[in-house]
PDB file of N, CA and C in Angstrom:
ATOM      1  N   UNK A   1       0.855  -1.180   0.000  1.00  0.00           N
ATOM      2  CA  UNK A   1       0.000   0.000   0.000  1.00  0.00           C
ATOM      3  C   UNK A   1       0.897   1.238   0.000  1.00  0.00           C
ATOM      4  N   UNK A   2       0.653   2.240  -0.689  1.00  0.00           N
ATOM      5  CA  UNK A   2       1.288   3.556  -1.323  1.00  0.00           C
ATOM      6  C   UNK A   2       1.210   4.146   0.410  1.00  0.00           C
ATOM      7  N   UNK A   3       2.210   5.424   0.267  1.00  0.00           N
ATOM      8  CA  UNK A   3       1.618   6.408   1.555  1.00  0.00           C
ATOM      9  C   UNK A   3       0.221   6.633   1.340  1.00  0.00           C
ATOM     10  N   UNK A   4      -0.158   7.419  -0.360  1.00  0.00           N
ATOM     11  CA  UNK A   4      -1.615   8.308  -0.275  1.00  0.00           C
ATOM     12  C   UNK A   4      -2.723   6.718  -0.098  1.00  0.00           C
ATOM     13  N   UNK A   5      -2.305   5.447  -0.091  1.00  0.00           N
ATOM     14  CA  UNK A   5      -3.594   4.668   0.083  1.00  0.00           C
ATOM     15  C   UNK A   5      -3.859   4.648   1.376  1.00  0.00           C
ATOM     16  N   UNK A   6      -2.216   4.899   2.364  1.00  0.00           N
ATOM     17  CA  UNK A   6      -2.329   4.904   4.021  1.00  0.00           C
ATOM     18  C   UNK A   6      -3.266   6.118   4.393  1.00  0.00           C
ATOM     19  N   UNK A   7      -3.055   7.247   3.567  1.00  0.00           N
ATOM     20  CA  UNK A   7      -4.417   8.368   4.259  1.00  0.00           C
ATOM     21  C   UNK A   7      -5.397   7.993   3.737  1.00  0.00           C
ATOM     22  N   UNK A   8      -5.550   7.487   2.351  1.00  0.00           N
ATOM     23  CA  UNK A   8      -7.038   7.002   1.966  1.00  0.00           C
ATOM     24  C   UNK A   8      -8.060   6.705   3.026  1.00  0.00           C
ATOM     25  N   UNK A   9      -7.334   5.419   3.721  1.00  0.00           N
ATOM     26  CA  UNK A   9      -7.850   4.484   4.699  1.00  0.00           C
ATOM     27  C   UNK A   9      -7.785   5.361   5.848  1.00  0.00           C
ATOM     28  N   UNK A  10      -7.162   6.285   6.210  1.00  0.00           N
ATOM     29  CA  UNK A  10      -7.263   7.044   7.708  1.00  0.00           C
ATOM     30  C   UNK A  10      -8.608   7.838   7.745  1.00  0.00           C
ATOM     31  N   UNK A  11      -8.235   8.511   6.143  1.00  0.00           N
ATOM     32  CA  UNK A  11      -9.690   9.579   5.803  1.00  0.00           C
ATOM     33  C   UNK A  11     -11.114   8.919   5.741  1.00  0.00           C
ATOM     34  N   UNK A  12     -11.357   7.739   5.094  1.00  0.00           N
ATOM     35  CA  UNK A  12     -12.405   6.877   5.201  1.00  0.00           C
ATOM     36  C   UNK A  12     -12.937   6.263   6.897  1.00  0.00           C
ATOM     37  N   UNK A  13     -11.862   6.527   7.638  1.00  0.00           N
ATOM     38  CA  UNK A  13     -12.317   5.736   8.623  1.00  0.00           C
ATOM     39  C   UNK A  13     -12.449   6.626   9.403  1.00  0.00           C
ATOM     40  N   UNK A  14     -11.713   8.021   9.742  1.00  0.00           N
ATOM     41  CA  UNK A  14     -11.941   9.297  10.434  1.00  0.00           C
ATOM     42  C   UNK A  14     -12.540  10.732  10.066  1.00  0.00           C
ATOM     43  N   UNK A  15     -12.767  10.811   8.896  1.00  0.00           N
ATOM     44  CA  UNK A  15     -12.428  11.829   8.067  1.00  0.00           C
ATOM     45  C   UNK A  15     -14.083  11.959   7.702  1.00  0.00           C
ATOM     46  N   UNK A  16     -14.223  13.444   7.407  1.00  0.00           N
ATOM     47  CA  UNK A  16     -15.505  13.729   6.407  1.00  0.00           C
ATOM     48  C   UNK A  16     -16.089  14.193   5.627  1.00  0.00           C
ATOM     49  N   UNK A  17     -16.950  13.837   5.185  1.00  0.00           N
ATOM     50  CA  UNK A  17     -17.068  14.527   3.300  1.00  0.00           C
ATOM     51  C   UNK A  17     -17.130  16.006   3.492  1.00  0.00           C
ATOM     52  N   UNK A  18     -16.411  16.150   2.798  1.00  0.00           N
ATOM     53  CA  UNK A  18     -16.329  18.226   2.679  1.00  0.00           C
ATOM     54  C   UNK A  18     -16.690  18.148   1.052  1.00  0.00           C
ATOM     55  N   UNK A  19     -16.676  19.585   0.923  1.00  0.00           N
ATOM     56  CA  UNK A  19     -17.119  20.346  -0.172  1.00  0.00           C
ATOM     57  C   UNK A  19     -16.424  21.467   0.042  1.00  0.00           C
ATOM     58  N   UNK A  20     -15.486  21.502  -1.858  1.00  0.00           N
ATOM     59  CA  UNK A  20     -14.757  22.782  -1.917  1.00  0.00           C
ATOM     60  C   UNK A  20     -14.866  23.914  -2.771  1.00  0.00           C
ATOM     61  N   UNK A  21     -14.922  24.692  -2.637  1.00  0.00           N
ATOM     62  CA  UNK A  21     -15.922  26.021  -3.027  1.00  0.00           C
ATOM     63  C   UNK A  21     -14.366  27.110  -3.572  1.00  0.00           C
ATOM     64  N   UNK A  22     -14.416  27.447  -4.586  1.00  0.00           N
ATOM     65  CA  UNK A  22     -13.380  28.426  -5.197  1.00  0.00           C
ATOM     66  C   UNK A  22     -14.044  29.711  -5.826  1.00  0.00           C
ATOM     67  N   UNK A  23     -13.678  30.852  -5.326  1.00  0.00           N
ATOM     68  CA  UNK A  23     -14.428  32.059  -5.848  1.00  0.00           C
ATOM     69  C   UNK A  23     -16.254  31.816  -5.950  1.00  0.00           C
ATOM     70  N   UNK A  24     -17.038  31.210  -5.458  1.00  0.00           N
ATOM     71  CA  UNK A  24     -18.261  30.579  -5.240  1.00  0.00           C
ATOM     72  C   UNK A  24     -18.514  29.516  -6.353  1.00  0.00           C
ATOM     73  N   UNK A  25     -17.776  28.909  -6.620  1.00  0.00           N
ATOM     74  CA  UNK A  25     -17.890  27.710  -7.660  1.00  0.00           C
ATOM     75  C   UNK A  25     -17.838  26.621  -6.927  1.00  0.00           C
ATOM     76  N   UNK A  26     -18.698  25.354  -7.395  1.00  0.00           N
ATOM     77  CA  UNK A  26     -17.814  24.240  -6.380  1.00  0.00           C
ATOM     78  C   UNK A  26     -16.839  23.310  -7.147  1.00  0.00           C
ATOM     79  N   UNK A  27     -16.003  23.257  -6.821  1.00  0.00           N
ATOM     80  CA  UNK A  27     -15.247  22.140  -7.764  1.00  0.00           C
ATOM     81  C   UNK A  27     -14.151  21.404  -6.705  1.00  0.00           C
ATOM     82  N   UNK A  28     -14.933  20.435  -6.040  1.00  0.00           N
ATOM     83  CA  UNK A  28     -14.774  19.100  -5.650  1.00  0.00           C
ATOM     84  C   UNK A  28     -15.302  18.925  -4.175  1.00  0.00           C
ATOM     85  N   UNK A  29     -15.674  17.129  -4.175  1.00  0.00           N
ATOM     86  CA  UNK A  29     -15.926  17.075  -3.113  1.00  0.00           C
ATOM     87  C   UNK A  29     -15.388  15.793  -2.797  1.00  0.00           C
ATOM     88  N   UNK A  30     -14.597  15.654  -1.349  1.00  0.00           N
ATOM     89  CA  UNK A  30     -13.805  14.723  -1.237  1.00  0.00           C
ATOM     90  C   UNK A  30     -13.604  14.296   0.479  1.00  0.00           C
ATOM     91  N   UNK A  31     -12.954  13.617   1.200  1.00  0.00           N
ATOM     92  CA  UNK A  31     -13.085  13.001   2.343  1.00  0.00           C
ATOM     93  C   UNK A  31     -11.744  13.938   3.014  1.00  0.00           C
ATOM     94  N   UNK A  32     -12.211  14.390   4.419  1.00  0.00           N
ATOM     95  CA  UNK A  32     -11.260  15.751   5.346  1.00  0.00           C
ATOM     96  C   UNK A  32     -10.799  15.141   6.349  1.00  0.00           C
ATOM     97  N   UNK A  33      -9.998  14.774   7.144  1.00  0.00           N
ATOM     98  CA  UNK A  33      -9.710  14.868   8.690  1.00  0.00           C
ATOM     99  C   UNK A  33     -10.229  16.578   9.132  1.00  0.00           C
ATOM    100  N   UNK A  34     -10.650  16.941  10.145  1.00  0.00           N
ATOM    101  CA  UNK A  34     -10.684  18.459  10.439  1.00  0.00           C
ATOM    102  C   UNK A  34     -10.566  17.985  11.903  1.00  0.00           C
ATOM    103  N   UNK A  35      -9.240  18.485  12.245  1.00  0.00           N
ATOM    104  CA  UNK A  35      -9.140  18.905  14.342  1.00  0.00           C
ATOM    105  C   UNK A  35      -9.338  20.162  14.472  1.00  0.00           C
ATOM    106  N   UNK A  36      -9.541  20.563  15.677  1.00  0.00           N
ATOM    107  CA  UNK A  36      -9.431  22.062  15.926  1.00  0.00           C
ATOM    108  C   UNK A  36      -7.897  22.237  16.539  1.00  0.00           C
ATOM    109  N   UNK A  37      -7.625  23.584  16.230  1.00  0.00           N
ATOM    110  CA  UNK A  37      -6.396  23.849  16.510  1.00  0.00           C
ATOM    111  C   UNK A  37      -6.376  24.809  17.924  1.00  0.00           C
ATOM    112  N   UNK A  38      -6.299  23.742  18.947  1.00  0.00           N
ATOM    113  CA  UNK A  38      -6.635  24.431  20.818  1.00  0.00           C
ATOM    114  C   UNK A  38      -5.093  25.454  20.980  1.00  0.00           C
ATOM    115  N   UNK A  39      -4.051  24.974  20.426  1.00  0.00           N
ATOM    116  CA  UNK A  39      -3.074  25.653  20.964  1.00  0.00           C
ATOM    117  C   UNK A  39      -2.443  27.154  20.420  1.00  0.00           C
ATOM    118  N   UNK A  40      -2.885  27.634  19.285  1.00  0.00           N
ATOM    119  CA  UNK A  40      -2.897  28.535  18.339  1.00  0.00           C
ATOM    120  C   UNK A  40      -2.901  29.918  19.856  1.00  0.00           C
ATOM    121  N   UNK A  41      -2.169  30.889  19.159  1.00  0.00           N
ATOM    122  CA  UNK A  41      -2.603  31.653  20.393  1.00  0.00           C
ATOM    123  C   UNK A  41      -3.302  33.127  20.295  1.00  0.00           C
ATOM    124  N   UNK A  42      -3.836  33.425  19.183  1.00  0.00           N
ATOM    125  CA  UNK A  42      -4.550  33.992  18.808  1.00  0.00           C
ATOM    126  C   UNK A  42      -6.080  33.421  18.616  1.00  0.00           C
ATOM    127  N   UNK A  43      -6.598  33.119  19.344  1.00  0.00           N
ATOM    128  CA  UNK A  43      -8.157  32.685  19.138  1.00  0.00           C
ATOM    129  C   UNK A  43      -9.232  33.471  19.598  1.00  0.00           C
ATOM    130  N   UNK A  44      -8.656  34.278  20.192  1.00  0.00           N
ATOM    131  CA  UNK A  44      -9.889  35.670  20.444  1.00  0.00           C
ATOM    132  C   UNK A  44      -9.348  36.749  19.099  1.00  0.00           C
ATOM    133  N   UNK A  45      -9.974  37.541  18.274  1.00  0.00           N
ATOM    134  CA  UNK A  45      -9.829  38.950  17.720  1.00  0.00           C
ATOM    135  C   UNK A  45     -10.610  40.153  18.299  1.00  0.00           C
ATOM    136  N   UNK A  46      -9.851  41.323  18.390  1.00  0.00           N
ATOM    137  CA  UNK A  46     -10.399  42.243  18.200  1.00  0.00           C
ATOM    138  C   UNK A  46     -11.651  42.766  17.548  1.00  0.00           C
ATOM    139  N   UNK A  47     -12.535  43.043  17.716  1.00  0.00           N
ATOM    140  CA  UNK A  47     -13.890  43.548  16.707  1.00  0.00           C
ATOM    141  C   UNK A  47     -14.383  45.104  17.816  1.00  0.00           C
ATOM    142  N   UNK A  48     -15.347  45.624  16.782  1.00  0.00           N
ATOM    143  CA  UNK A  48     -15.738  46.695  17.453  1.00  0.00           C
ATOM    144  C   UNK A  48     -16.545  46.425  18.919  1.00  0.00           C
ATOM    145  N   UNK A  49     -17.047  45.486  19.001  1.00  0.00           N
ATOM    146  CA  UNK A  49     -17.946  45.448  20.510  1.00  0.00           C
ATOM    147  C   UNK A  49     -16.912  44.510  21.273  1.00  0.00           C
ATOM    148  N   UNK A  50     -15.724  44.061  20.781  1.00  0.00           N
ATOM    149  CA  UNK A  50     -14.816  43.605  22.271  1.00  0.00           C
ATOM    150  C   UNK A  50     -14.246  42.542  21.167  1.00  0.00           C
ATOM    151  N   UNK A  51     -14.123  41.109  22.091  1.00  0.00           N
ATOM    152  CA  UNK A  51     -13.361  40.146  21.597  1.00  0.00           C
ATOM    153  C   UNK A  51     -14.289  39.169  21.120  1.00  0.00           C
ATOM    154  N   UNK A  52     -13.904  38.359  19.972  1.00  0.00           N
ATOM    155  CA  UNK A  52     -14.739  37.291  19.347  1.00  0.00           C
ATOM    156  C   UNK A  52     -13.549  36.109  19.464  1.00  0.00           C
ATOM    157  N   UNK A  53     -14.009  35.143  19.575  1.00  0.00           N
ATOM    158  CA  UNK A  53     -13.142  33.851  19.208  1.00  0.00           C
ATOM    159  C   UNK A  53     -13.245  33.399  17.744  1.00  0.00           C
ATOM    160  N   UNK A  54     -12.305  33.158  17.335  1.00  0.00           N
ATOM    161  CA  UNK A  54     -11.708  32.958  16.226  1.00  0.00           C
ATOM    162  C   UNK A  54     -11.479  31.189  15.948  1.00  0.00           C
ATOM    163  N   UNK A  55     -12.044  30.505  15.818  1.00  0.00           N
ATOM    164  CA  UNK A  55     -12.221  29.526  15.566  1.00  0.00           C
ATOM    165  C   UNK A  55     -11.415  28.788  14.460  1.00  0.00           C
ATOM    166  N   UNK A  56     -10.124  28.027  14.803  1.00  0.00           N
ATOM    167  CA  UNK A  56      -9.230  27.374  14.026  1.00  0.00           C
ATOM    168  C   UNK A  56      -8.891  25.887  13.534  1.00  0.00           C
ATOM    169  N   UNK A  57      -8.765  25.688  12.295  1.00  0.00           N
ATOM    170  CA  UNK A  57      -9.167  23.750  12.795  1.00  0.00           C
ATOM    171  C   UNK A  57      -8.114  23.291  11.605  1.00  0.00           C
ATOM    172  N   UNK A  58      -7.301  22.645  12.129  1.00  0.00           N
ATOM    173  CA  UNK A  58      -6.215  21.713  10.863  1.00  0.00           C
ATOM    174  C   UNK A  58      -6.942  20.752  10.137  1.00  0.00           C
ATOM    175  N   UNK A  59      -6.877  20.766   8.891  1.00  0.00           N
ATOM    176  CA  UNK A  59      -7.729  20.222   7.879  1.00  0.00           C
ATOM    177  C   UNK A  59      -6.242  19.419   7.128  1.00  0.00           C
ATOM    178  N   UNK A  60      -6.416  17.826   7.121  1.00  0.00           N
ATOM    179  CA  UNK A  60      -5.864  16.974   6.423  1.00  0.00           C
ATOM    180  C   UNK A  60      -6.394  16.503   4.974  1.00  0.00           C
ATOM    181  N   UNK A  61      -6.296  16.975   3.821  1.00  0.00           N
ATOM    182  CA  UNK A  61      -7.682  16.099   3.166  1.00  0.00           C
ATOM    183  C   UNK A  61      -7.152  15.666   1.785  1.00  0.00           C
ATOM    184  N   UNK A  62      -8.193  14.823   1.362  1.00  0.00           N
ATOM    185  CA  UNK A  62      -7.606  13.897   0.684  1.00  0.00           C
ATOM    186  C   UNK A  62      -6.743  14.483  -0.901  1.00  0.00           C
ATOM    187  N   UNK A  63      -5.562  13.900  -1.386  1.00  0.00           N
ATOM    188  CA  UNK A  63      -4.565  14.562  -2.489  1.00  0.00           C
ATOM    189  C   UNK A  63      -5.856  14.866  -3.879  1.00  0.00           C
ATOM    190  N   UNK A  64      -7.055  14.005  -4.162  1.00  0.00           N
ATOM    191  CA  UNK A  64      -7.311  14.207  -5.273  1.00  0.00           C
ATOM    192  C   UNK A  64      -8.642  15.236  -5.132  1.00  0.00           C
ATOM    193  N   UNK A  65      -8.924  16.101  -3.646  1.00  0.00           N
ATOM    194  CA  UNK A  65      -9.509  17.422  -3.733  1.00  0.00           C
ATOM    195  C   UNK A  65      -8.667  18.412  -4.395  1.00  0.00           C
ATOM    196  N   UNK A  66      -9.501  19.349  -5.074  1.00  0.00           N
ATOM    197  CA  UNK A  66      -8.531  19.706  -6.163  1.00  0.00           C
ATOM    198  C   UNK A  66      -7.952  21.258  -5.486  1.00  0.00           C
ATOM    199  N   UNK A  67      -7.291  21.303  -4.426  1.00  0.00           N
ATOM    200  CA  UNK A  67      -6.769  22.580  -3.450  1.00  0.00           C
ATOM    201  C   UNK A  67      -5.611  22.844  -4.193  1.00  0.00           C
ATOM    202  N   UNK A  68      -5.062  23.932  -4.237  1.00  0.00           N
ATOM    203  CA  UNK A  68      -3.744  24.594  -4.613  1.00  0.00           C
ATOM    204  C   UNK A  68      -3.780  25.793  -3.916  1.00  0.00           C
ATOM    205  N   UNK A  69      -2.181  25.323  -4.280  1.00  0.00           N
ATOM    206  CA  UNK A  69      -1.639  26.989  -3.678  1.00  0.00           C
ATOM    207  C   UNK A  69      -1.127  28.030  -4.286  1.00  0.00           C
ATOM    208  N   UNK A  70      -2.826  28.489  -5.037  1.00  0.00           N
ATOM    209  CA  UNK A  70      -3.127  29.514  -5.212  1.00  0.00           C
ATOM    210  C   UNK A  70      -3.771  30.804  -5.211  1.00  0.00           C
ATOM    211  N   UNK A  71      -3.752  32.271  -5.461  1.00  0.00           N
ATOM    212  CA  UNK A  71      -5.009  32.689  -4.720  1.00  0.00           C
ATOM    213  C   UNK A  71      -6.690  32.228  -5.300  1.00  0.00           C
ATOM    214  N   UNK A  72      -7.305  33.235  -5.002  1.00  0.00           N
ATOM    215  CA  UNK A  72      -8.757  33.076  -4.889  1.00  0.00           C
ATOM    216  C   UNK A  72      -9.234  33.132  -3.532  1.00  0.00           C
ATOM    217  N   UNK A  73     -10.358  33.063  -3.436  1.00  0.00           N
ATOM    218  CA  UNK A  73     -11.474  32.502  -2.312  1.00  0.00           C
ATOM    219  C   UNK A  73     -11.928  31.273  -2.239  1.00  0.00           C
ATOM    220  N   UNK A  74     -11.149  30.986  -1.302  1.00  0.00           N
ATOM    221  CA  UNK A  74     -11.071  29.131  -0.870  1.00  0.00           C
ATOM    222  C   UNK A  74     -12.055  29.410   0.460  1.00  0.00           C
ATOM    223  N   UNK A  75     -12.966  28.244   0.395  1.00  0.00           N
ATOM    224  CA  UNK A  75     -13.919  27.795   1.302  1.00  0.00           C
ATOM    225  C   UNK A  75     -14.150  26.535   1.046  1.00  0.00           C
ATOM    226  N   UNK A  76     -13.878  26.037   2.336  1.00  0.00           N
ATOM    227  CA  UNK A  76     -14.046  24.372   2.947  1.00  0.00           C
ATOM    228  C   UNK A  76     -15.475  24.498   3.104  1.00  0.00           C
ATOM    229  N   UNK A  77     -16.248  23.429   2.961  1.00  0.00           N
ATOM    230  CA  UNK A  77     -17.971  23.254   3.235  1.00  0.00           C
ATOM    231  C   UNK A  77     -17.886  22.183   4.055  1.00  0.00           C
ATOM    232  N   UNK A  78     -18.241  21.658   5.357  1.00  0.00           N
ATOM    233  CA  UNK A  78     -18.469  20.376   5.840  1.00  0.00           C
ATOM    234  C   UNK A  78     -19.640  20.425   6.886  1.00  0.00           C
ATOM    235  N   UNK A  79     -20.891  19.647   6.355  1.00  0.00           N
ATOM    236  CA  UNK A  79     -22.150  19.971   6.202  1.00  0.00           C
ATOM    237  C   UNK A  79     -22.661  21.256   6.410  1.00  0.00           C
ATOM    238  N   UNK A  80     -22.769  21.681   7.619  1.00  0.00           N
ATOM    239  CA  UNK A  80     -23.597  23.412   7.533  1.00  0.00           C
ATOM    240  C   UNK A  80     -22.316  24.057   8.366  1.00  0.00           C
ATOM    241  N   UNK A  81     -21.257  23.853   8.104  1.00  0.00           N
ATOM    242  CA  UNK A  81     -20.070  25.046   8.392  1.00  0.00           C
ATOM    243  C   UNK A  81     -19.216  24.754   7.812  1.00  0.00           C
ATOM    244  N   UNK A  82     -18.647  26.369   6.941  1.00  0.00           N
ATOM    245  CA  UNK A  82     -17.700  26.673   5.976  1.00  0.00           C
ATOM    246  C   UNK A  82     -16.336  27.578   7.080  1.00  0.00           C
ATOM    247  N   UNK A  83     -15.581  27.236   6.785  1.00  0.00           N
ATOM    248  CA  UNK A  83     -14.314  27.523   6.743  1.00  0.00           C
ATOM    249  C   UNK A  83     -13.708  27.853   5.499  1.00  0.00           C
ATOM    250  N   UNK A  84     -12.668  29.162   6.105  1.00  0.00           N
ATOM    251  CA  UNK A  84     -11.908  30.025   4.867  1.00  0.00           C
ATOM    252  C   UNK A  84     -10.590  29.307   4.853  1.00  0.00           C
ATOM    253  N   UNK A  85     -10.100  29.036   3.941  1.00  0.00           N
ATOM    254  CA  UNK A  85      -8.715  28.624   3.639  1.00  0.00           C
ATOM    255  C   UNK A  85      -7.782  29.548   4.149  1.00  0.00           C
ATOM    256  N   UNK A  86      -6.932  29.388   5.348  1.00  0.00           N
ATOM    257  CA  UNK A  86      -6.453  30.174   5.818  1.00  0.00           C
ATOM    258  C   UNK A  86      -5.023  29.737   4.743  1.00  0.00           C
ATOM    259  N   UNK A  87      -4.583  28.825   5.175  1.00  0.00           N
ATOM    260  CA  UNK A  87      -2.692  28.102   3.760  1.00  0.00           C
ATOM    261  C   UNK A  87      -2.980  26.835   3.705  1.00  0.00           C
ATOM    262  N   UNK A  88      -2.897  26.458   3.008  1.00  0.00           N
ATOM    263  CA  UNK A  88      -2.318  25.297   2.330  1.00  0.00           C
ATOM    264  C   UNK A  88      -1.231  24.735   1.863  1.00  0.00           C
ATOM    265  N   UNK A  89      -1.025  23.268   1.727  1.00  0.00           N
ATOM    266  CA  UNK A  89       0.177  22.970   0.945  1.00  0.00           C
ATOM    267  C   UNK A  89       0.692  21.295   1.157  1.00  0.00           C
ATOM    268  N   UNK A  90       0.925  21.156   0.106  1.00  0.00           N
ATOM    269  CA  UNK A  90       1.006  19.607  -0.351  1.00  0.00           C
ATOM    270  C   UNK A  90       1.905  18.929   0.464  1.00  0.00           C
ATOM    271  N   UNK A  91       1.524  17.575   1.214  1.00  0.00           N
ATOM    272  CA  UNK A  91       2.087  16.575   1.792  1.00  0.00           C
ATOM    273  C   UNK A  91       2.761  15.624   0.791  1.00  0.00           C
ATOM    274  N   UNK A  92       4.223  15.503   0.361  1.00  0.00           N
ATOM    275  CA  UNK A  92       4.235  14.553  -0.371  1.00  0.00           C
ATOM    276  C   UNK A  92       5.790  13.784   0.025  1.00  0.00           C
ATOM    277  N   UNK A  93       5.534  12.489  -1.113  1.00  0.00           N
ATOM    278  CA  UNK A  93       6.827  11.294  -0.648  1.00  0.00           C
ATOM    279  C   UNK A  93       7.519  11.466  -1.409  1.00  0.00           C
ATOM    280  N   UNK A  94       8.293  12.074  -2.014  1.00  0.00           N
ATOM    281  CA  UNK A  94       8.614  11.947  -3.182  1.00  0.00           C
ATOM    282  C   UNK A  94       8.381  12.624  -4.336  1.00  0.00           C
ATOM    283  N   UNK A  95       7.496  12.105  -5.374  1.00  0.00           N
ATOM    284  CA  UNK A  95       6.825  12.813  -5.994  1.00  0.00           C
ATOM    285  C   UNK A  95       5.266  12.264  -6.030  1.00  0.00           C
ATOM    286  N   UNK A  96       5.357  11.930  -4.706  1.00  0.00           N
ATOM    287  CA  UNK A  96       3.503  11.044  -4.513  1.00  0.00           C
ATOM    288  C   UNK A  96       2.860  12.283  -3.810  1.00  0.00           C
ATOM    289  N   UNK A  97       1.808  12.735  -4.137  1.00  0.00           N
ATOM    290  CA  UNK A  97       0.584  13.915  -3.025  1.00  0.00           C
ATOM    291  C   UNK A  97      -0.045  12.566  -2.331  1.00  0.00           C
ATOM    292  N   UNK A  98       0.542  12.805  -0.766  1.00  0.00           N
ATOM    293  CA  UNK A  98      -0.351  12.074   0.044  1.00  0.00           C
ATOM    294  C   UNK A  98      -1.639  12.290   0.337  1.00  0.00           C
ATOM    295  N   UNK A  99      -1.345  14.043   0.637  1.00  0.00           N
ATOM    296  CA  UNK A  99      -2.762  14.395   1.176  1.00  0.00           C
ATOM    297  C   UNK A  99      -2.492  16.147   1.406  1.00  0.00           C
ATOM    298  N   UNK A 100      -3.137  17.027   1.025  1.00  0.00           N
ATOM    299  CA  UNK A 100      -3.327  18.551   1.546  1.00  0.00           C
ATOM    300  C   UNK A 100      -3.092  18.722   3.221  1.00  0.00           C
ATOM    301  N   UNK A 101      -2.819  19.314   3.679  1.00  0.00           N
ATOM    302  CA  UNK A 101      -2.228  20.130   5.164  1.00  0.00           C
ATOM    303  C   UNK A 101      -3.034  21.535   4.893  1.00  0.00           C
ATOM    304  N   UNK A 102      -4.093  22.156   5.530  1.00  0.00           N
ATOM    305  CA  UNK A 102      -4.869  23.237   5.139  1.00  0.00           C
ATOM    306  C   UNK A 102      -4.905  23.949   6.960  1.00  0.00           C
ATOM    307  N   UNK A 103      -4.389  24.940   7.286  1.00  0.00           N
ATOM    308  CA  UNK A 103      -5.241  25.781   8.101  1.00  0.00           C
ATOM    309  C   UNK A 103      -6.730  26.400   8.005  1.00  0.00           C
ATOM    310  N   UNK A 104      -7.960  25.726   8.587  1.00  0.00           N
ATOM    311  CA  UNK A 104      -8.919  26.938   8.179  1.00  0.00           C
ATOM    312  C   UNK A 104      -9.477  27.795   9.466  1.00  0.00           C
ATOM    313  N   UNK A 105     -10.224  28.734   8.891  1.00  0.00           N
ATOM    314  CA  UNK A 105     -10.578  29.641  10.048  1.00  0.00           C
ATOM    315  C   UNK A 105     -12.084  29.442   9.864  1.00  0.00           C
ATOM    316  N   UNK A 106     -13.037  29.175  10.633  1.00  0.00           N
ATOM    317  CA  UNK A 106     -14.446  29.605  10.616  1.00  0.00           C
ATOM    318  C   UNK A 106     -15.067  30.555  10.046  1.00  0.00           C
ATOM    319  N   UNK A 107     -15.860  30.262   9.263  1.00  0.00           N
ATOM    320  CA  UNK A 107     -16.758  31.854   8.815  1.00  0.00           C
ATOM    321  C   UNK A 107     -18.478  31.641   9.156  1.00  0.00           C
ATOM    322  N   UNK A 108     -18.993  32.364   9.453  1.00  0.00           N
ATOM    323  CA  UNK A 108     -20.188  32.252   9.656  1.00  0.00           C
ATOM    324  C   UNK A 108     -21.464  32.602   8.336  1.00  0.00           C
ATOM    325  N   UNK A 109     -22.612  32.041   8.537  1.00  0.00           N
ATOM    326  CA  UNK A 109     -23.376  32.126   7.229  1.00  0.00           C
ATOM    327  C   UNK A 109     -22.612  31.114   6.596  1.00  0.00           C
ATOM    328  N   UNK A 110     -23.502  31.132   4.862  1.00  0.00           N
ATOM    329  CA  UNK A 110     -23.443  30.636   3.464  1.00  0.00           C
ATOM    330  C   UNK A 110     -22.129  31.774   3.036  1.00  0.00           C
ATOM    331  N   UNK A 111     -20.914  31.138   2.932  1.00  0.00           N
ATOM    332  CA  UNK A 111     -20.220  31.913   2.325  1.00  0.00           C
ATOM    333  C   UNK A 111     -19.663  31.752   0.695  1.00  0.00           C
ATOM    334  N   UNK A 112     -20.299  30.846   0.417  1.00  0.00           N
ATOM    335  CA  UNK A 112     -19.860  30.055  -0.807  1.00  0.00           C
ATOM    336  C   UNK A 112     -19.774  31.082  -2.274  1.00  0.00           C
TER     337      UNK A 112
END
């Protein structure tokens, strides 16, 4: 078994269907790990009525979602909450894509 069949099987067994949204288009939908990221140390922001939490989550997901690292408006969909593509960038062996490495940040509403 390849590395990307070893996340295949991690993503199938932990992981969940997302939907990926580019400039409001969708073009792909594919299987995510998403943790939240507790240790980050910015998780409150500034806003005009005080502090908001900022909601952060490491997104593993699978090599044949079609993510790059490029610009646009990247939004993760996983069922009724979207996350903004905070970076991205390819996990690989060699010249194998195991799997995407994505920071996202929470957004609230349909941001698609």
């Amino acid at each position: 078994m390849s590395f990307a069949g070893s996340f295949q099987a991690i993503a199938a067994r932990y992981g969940q269907t997302v939907t990926l949204w580019r400039d409001g288009e969708n073009v792909g939908t594919g299987r995510a790990v998403l943790r939240p990221l507790l240790g980050e140390a910015r998780q409150f922001v500034p806003t005009d009525l005080g502090l908001r939490r900022q909601e952060m989550v490491l997104c593993l997901a699978e090599a044949s979602l079609p993510l790059e690292e490029q610009p646009g408006n990247w939004v993760l969909q996983q069922g009724e909450r979207f996350y903004g593509v905070r970076n991205v960038s390819a996990v690989e062996a060699g010249r194998e894509r195991i799997y995407w490495r994505a920071v996202l940040v929470r957004q609230e509403g349909d941001v698609t």
